[in-house]
N, C-alpha and C. Protein backbone atom coordinates (compact mmCIF):
# COMPACT_ATOMS: atom_id res chain seq x y z
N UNK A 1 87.64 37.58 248.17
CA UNK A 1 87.16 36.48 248.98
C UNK A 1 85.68 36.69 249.29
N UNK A 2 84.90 35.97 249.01
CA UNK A 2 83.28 35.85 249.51
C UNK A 2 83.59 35.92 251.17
N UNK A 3 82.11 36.80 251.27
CA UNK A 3 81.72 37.34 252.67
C UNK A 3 81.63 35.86 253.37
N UNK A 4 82.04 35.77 254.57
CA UNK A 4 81.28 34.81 255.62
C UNK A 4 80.10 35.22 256.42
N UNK A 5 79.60 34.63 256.57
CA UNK A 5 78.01 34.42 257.14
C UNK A 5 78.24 33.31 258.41
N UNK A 6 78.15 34.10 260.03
CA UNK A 6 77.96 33.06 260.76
C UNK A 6 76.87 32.16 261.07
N UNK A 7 76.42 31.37 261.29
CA UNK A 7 75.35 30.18 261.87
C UNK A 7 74.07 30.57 262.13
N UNK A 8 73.35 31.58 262.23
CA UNK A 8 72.85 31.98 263.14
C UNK A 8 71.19 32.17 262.43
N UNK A 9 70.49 30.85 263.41
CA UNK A 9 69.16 30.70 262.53
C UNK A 9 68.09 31.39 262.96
N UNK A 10 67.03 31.75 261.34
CA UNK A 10 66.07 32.72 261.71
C UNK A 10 64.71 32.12 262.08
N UNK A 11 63.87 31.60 262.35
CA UNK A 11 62.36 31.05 262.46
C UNK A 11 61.71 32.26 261.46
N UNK A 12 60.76 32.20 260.21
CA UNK A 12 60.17 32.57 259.71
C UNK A 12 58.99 31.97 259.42
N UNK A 13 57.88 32.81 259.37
CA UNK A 13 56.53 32.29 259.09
C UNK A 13 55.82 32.78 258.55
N UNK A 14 54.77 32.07 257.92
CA UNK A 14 54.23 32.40 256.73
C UNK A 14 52.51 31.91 256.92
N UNK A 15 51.67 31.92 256.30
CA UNK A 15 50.45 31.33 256.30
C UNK A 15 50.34 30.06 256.01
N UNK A 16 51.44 29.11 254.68
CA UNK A 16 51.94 28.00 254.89
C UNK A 16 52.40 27.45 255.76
N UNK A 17 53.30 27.95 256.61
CA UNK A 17 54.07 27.00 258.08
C UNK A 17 55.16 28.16 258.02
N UNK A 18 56.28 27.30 258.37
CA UNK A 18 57.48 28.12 258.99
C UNK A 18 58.70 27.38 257.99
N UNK A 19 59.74 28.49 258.26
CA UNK A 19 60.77 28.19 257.57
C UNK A 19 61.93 28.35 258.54
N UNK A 20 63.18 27.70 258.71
CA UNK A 20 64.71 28.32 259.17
C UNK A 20 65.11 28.38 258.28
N UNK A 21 66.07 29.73 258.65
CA UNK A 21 66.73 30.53 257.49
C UNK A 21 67.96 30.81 258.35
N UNK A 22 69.31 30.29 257.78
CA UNK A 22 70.49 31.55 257.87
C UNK A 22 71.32 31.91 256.90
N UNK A 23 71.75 33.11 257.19
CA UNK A 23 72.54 33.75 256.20
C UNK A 23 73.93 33.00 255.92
N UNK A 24 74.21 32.31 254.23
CA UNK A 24 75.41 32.35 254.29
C UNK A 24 75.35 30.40 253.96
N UNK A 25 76.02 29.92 252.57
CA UNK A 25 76.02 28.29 252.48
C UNK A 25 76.64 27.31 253.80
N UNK A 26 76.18 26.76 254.54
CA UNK A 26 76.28 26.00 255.42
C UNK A 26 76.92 24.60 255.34
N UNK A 27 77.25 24.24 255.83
CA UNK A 27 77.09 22.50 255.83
C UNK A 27 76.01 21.97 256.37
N UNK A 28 75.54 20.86 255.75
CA UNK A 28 73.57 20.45 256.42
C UNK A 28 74.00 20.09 257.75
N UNK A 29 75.02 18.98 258.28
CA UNK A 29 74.76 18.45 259.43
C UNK A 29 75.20 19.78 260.50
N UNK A 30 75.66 20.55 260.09
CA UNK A 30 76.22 22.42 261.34
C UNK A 30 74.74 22.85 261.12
N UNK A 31 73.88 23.05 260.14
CA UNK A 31 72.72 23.81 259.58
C UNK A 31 71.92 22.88 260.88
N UNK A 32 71.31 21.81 260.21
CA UNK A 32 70.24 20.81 260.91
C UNK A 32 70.55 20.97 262.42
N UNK A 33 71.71 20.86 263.13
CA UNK A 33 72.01 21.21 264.70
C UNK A 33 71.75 22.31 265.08
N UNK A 34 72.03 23.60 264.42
CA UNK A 34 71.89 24.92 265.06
C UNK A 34 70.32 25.04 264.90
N UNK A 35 69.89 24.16 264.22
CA UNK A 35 68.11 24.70 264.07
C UNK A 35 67.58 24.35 264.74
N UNK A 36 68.07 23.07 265.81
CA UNK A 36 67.48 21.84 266.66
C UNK A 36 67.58 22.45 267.97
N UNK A 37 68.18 23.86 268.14
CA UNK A 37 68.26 24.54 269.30
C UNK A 37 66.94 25.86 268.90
N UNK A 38 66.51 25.65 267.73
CA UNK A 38 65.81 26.67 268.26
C UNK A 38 64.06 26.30 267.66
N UNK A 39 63.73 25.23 267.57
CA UNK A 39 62.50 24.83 267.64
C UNK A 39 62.49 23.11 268.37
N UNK A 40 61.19 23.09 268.43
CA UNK A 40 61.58 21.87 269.94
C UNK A 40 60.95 20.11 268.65
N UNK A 41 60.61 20.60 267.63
CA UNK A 41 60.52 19.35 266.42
C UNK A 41 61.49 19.76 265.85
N UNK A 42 61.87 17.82 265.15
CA UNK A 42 62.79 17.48 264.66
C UNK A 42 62.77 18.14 263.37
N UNK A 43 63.68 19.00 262.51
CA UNK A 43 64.48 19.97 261.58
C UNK A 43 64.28 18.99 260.40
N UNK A 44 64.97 18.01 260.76
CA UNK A 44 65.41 16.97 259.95
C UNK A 44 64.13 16.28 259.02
N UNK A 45 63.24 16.31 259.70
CA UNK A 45 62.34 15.58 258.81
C UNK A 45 61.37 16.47 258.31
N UNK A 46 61.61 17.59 258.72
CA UNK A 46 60.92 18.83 257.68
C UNK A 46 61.07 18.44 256.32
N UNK A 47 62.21 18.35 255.79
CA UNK A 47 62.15 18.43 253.74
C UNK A 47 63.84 18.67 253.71
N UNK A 48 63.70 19.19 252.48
CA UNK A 48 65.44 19.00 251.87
C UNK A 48 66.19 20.97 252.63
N UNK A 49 66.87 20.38 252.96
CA UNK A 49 67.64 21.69 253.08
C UNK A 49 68.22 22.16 251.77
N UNK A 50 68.12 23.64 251.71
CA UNK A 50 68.30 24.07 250.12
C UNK A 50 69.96 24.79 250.57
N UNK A 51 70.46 25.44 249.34
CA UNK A 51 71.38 26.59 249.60
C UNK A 51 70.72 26.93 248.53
N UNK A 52 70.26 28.32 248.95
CA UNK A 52 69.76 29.21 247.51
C UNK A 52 70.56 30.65 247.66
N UNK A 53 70.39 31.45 246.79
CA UNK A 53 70.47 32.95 246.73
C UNK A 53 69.05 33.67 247.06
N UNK A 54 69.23 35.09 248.15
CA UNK A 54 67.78 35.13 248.17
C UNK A 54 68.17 37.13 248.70
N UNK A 55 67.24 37.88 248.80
CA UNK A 55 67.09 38.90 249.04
C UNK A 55 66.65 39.62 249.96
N UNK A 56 66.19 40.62 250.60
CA UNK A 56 64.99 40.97 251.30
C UNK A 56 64.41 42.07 250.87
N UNK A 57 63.00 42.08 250.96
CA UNK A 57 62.44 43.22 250.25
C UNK A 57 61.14 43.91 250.91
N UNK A 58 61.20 45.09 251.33
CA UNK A 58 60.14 45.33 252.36
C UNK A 58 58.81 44.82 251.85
N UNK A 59 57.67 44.81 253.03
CA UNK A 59 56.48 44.05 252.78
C UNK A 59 55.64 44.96 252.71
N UNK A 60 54.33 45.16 252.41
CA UNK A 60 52.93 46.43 253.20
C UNK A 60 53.25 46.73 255.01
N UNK A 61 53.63 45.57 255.29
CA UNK A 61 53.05 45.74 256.88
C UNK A 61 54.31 46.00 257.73
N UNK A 62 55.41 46.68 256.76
CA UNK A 62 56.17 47.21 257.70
C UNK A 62 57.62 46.44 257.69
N UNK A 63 57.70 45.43 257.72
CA UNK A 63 58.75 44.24 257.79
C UNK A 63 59.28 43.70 256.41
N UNK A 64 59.88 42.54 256.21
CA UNK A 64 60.73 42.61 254.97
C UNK A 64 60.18 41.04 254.92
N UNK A 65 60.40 40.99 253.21
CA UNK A 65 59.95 38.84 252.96
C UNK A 65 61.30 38.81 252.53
N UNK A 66 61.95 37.23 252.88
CA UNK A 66 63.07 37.01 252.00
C UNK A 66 62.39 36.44 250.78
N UNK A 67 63.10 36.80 249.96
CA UNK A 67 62.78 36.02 247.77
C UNK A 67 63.84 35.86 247.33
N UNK A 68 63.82 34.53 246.32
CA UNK A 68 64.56 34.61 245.68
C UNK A 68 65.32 35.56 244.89
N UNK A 69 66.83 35.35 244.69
CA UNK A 69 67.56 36.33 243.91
C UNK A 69 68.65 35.19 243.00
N UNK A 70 69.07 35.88 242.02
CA UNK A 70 70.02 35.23 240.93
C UNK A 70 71.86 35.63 241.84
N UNK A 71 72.14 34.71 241.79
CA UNK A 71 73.78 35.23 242.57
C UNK A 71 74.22 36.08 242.06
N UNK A 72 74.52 37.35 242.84
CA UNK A 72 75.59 38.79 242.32
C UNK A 72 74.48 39.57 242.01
N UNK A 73 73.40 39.30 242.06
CA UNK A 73 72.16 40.56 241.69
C UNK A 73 72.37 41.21 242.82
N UNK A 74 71.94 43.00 242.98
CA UNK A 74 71.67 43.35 243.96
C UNK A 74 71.08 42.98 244.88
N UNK A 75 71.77 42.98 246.48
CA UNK A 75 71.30 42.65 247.57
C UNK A 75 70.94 41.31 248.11
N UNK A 76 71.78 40.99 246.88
CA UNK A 76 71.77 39.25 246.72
C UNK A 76 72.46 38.69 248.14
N UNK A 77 72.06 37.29 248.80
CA UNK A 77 73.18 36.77 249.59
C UNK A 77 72.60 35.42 249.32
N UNK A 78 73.42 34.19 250.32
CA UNK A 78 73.76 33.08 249.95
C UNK A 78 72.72 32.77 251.70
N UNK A 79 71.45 31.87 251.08
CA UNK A 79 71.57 31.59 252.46
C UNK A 79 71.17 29.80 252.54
N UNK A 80 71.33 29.26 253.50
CA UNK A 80 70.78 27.53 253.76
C UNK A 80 69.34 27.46 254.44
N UNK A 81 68.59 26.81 254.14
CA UNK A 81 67.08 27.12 254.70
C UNK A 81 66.39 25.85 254.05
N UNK A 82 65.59 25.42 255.36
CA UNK A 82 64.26 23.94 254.93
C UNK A 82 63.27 24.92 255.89
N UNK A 83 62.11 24.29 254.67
CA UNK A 83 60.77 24.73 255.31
C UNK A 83 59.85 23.33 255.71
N UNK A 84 58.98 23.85 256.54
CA UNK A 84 57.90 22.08 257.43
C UNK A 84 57.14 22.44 255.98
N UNK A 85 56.72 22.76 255.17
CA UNK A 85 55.60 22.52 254.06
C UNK A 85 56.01 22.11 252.91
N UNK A 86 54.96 21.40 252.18
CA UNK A 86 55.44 20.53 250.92
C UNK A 86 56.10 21.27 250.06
N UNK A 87 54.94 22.34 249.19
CA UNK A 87 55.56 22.69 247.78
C UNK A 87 56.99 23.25 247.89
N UNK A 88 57.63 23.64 248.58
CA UNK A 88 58.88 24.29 248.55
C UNK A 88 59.70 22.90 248.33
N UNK A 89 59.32 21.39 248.93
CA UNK A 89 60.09 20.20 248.75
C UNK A 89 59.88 19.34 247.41
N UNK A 90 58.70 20.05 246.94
CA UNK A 90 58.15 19.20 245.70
C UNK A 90 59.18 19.98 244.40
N UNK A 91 58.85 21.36 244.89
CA UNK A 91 59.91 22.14 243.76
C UNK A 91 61.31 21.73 243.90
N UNK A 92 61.72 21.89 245.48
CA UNK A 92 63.24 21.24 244.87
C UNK A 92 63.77 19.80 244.47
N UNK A 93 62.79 19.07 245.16
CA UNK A 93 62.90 17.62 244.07
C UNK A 93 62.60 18.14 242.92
N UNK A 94 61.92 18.89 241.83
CA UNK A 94 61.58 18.77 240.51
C UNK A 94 63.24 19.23 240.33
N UNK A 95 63.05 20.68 240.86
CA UNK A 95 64.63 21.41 240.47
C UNK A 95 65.89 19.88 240.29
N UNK A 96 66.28 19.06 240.94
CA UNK A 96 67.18 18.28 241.70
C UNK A 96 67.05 16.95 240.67
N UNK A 97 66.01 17.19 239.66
CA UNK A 97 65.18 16.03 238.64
C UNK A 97 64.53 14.77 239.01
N UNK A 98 63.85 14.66 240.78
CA UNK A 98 63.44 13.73 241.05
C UNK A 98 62.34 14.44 241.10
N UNK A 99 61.30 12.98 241.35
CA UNK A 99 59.58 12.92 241.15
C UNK A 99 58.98 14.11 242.40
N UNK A 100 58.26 14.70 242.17
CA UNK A 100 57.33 15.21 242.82
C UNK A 100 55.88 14.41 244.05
């Protein structure tokens, strides 16, 4: 049986903007609510909520980036995550075969 992953969202940031992240495929409308408790703008009109596979991998400065991973690779997990910045929405419309 695949691991469960409870709800539980991360705020990540980047020099682009910010991302929510939790561990584990979600349903969007449970995803989009639990995120709406923890930043005070609307989730929803950030971009597409993804389910990807992703990793963590320490950084220079001490702390870890999540990256992509292929499912079942080492250290692989399943997580649901929208970011406020474009290219991450432009790629998954391309991925998804709509226009950029």
């Amino acid at each position: 049986m695949a691991k469960q992953y409870p709800l539980d969202v991360m705020i990540l940031r980047d020099d682009e903007g910010r991302s929510l992240l939790s561990k584990g495929h979600h349903p969007v409308s449970a995803f989009l609510a639990a995120c709406e408790k923890v930043v005070t703008d609307d989730p929803a009109a950030w971009g597409l909520v993804r389910h990807q596979w992703m990793r963590c991998i320490p950084n220079p400065e001490g702390g870890v980036e999540f990256v992509e991973a292929r499912e079942g690779s080492r250290g692989a997990f399943p997580v649901t995550w929208v970011c406020d910045y474009d290219w991450a929405d432009d790629a998954a419309r391309a991925a998804q075969g709509g226009e950029t």
